[in-house]
N, C-alpha and C. Protein backbone atom coordinates (compact mmCIF):
# COMPACT_ATOMS: atom_id res chain seq x y z
N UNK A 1 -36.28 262.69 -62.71
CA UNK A 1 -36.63 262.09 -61.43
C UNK A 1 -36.86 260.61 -61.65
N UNK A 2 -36.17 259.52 -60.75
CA UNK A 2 -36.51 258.80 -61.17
C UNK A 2 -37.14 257.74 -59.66
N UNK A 3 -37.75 256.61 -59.48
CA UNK A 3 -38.23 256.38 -58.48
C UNK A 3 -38.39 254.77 -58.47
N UNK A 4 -38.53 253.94 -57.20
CA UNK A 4 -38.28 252.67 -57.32
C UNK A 4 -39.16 252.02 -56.20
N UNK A 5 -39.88 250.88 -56.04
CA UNK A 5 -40.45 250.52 -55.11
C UNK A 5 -39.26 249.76 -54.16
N UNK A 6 -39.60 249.49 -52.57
CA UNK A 6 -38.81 248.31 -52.46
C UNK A 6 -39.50 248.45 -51.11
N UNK A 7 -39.11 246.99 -49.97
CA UNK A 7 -39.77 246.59 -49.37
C UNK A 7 -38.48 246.30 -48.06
N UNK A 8 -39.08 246.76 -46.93
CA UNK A 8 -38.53 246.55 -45.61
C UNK A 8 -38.95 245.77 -44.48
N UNK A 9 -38.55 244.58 -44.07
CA UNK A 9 -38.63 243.41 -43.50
C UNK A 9 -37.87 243.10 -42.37
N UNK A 10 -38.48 243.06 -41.08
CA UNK A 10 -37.13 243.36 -39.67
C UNK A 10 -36.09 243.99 -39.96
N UNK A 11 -36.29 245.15 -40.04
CA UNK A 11 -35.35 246.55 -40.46
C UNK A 11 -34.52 246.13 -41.59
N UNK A 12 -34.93 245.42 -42.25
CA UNK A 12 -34.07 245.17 -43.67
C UNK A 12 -34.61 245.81 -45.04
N UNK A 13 -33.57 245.94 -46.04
CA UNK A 13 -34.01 245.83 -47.32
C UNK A 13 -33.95 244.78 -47.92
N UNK A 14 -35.67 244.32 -48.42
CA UNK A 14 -35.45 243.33 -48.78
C UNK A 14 -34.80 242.72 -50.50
N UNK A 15 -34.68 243.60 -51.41
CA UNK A 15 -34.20 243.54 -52.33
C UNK A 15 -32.88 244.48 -52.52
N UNK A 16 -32.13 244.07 -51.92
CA UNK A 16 -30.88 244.64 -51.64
C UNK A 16 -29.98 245.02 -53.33
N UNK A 17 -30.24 244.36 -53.87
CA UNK A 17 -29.32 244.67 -55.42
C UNK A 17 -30.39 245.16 -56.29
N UNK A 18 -31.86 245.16 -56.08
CA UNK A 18 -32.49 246.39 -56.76
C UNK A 18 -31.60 247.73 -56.66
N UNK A 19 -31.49 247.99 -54.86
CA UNK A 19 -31.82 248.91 -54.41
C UNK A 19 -30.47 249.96 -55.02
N UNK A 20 -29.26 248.72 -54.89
CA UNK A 20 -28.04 249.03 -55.41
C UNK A 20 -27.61 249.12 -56.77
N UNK A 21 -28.75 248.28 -57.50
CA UNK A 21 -28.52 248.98 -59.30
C UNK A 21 -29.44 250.18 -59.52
N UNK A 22 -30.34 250.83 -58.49
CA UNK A 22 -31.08 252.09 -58.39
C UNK A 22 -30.03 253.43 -58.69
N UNK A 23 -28.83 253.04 -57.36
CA UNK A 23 -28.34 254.07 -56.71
C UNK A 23 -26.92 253.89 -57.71
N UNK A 24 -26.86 252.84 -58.30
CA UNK A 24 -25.65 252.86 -59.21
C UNK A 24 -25.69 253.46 -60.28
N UNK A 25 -27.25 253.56 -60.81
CA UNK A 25 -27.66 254.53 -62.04
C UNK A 25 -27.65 255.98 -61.85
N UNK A 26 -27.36 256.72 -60.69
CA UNK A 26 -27.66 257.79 -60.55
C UNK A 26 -26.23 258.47 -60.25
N UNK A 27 -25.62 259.68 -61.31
CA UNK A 27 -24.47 260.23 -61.21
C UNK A 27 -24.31 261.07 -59.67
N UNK A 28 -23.06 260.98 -59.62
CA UNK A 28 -22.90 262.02 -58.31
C UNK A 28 -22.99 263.36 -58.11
N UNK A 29 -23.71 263.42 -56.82
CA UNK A 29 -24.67 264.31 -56.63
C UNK A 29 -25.18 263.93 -55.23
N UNK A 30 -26.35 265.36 -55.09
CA UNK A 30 -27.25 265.13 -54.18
C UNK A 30 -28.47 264.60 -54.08
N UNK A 31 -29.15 264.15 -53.50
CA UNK A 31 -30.31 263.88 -54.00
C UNK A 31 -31.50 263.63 -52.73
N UNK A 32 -32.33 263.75 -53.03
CA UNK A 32 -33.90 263.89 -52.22
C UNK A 32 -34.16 262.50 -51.57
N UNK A 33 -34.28 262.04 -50.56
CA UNK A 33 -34.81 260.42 -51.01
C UNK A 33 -36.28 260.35 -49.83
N UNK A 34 -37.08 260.22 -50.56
CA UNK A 34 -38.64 260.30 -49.62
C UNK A 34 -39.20 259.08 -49.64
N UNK A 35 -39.76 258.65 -48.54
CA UNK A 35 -40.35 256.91 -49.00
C UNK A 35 -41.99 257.26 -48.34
N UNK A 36 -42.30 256.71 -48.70
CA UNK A 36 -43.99 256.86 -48.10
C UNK A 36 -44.65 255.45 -48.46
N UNK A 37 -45.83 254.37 -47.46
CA UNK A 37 -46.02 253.78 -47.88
C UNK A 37 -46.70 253.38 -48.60
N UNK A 38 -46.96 252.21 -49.51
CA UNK A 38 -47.62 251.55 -50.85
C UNK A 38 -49.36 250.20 -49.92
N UNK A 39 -49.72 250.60 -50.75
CA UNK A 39 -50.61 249.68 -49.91
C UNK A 39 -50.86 248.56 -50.47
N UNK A 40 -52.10 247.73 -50.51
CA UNK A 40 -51.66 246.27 -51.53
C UNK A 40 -51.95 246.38 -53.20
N UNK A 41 -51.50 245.16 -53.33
CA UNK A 41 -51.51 245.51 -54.75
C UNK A 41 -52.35 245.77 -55.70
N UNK A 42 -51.78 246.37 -56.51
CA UNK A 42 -53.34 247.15 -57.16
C UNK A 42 -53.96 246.44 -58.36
N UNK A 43 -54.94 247.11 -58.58
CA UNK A 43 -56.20 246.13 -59.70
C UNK A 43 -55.67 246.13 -61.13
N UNK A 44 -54.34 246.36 -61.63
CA UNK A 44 -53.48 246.10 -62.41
C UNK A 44 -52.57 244.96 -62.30
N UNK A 45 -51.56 245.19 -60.99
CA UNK A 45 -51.09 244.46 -60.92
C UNK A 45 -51.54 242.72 -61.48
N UNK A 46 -53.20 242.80 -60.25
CA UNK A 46 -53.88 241.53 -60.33
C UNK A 46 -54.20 241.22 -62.13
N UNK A 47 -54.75 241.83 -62.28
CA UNK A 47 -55.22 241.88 -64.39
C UNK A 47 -53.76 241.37 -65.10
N UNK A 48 -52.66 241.92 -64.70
CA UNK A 48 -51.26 241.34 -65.58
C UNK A 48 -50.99 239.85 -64.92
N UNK A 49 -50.94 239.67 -63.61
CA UNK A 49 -50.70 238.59 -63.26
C UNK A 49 -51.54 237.70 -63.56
N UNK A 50 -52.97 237.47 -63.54
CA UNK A 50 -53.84 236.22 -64.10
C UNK A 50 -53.91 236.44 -65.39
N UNK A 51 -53.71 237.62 -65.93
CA UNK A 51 -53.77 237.26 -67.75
C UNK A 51 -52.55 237.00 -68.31
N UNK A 52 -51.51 237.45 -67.66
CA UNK A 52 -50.07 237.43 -68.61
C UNK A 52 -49.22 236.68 -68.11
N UNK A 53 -49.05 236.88 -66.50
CA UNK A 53 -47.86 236.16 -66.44
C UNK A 53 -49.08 234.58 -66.54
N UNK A 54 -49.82 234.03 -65.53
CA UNK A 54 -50.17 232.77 -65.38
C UNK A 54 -50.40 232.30 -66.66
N UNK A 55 -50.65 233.17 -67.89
CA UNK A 55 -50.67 232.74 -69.21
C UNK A 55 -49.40 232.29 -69.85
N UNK A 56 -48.50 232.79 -69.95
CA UNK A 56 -47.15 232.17 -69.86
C UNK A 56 -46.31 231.04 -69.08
N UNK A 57 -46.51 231.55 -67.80
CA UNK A 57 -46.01 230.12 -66.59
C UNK A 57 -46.80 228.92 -67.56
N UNK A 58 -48.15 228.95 -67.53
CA UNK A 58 -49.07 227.68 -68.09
C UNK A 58 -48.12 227.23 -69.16
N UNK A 59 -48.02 227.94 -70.47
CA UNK A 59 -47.99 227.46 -71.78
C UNK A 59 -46.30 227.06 -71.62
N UNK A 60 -45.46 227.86 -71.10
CA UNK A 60 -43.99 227.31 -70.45
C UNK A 60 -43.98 225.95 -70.01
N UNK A 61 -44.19 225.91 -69.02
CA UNK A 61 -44.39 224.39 -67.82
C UNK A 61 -44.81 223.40 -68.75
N UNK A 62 -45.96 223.33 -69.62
CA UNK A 62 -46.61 222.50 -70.58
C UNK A 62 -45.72 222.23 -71.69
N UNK A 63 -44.68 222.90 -71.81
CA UNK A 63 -43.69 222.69 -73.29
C UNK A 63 -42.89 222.14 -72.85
N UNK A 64 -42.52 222.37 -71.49
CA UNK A 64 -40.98 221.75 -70.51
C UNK A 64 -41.37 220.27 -70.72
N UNK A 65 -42.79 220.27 -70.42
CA UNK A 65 -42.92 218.64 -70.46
C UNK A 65 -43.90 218.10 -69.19
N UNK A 66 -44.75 219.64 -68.50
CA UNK A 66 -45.41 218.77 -67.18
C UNK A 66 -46.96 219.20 -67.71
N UNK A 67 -47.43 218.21 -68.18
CA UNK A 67 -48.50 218.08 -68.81
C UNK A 67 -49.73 217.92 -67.70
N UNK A 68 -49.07 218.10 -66.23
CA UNK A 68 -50.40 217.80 -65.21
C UNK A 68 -50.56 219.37 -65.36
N UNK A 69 -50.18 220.08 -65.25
CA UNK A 69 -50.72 221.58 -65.44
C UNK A 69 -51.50 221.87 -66.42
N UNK A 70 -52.66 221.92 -65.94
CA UNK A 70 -53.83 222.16 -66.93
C UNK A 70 -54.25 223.44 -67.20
N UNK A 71 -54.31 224.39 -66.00
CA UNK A 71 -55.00 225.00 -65.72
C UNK A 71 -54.24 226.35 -65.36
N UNK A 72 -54.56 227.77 -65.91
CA UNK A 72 -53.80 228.77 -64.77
C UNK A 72 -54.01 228.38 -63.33
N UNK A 73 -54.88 228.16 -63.02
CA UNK A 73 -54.65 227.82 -61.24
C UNK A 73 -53.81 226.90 -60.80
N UNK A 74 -53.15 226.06 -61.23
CA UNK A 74 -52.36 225.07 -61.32
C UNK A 74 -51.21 225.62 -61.03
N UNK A 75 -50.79 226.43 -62.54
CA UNK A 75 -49.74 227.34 -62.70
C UNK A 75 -49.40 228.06 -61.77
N UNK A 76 -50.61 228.68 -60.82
CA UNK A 76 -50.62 229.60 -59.76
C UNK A 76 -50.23 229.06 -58.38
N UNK A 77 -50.31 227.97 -58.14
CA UNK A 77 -50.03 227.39 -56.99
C UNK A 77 -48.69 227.12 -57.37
N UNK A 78 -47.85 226.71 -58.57
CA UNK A 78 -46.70 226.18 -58.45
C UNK A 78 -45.47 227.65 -58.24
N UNK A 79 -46.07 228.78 -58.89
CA UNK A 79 -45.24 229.90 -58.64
C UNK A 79 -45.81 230.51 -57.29
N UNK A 80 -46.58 230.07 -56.51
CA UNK A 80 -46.75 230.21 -55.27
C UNK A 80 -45.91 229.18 -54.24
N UNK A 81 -45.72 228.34 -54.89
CA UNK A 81 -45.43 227.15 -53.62
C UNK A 81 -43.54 227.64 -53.91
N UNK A 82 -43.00 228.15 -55.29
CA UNK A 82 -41.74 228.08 -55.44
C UNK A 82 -41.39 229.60 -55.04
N UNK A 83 -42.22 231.12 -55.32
CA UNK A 83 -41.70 231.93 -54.53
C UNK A 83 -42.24 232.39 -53.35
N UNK A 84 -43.22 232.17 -52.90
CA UNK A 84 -43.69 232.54 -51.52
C UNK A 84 -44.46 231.80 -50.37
N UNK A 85 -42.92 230.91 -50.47
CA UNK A 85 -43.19 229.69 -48.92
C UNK A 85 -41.94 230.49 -48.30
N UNK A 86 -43.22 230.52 -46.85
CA UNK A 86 -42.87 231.13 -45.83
C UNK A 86 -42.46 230.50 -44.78
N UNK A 87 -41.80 230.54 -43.55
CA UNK A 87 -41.37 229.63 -42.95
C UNK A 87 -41.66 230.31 -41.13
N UNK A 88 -42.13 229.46 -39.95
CA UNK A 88 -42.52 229.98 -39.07
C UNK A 88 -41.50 228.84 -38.02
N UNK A 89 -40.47 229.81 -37.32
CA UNK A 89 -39.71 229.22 -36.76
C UNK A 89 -40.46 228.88 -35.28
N UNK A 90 -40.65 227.93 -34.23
CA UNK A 90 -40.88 227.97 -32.79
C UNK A 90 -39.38 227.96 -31.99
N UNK A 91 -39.58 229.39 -30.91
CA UNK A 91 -38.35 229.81 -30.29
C UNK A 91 -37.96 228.82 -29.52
N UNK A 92 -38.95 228.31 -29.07
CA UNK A 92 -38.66 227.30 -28.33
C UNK A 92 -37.76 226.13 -28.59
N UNK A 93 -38.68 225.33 -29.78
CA UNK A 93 -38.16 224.06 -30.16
C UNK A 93 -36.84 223.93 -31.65
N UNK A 94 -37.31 225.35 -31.89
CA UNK A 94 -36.69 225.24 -33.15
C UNK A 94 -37.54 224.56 -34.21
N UNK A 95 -38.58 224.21 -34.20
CA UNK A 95 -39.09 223.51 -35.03
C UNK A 95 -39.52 224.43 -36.16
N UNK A 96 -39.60 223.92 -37.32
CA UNK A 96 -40.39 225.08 -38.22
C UNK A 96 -41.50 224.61 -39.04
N UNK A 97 -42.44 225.63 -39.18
CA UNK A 97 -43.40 225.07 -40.31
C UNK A 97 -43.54 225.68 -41.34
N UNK A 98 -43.28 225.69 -42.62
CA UNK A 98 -43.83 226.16 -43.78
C UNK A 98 -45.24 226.51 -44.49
N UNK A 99 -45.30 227.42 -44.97
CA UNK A 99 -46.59 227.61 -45.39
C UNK A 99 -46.57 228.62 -46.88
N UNK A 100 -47.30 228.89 -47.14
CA UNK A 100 -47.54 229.50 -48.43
C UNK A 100 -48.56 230.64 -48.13
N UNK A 101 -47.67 232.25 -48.88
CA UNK A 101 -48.35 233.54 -48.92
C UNK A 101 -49.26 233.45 -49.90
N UNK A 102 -50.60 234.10 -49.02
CA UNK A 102 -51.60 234.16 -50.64
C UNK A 102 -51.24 235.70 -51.36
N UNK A 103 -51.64 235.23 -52.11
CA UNK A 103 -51.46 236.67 -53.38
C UNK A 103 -51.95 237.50 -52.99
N UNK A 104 -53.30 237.77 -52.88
CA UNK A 104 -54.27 238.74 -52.41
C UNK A 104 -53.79 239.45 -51.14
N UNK A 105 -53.05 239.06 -50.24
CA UNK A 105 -52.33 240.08 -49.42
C UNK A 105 -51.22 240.57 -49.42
N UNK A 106 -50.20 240.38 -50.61
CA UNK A 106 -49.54 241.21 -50.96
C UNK A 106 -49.49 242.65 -51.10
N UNK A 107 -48.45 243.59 -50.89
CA UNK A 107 -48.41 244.79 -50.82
C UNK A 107 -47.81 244.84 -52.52
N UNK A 108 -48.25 246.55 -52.72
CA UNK A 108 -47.72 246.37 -54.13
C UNK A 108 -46.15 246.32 -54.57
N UNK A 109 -45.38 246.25 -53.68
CA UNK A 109 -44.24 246.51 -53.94
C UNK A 109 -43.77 244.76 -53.91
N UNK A 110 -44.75 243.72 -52.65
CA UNK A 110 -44.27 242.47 -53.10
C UNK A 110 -44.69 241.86 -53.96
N UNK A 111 -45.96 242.41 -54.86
CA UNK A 111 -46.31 241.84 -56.08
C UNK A 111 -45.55 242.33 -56.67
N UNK A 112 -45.16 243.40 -57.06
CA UNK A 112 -44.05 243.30 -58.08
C UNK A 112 -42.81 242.68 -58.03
N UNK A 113 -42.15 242.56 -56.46
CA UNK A 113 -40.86 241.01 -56.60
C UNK A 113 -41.48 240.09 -57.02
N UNK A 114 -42.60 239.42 -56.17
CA UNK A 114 -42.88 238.24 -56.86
C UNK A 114 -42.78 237.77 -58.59
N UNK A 115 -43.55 238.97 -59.01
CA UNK A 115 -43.74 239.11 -60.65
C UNK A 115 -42.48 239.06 -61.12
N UNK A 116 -41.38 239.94 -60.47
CA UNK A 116 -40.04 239.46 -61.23
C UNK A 116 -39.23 238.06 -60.69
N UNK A 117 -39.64 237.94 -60.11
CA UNK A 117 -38.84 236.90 -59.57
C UNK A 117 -39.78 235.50 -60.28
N UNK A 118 -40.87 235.42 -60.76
CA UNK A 118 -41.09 234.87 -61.91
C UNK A 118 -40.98 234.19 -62.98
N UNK A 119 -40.83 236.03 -63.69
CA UNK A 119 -39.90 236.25 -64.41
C UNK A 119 -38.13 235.63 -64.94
């Protein structure tokens, strides 16, 4: 049995070539497919992400050569500002504004894109 998170966004999938190297691994056949939902992310997730990944992003970024990064929080805003700026269109004007998802309301299935997308 094997099983995969993924995430649906105005009737979309949002990781579309997860979903398709899932279903590419699996010989032909029949198969079960049940989804039920995930709620936010869990007290693991959070423990790998401030100890491991922001421990890495840090010591990475600092070797590349950007020596203003001092700090995991630093680190944390820059893999925030590069994968989860969000964008809020007005129907009206067309105008848009950008903004940035906090971590802490992530579901567990978008902490784990985020984490790979990271990665």
């Amino acid at each position: 049995m094997s099983e995969t998170i993924f995430s649906i966004k105005d009737g979309q999938i949002t990781a579309k070539n997860k979903m398709r190297k899932f279903f590419e691994e699996h010989e032909p056949g029949t198969y079960l497919l049940v989804s039920k939902p995930i709620k936010r992310r869990s007290l693991s997730q959070n423990v790998y992400f401030h100890s491991v990944v922001l421990d890495y992003v840090l010591h990475g970024l600092r070797d590349l050569g950007f020596d203003e990064i001092r700090t995991k929080e630093d680190a944390k805003l820059l893999v925030k500002y590069k994968f989860l700026r969000k964008q809020i269109t007005n129907k009206e004007t067309g105008e848009m504004i950008e903004y940035i998802q906090e971590t802490h309301k992530l579901t567990k299935s978008e902490m784990m894109e985020f984490i790979e997308n990271i990665q």
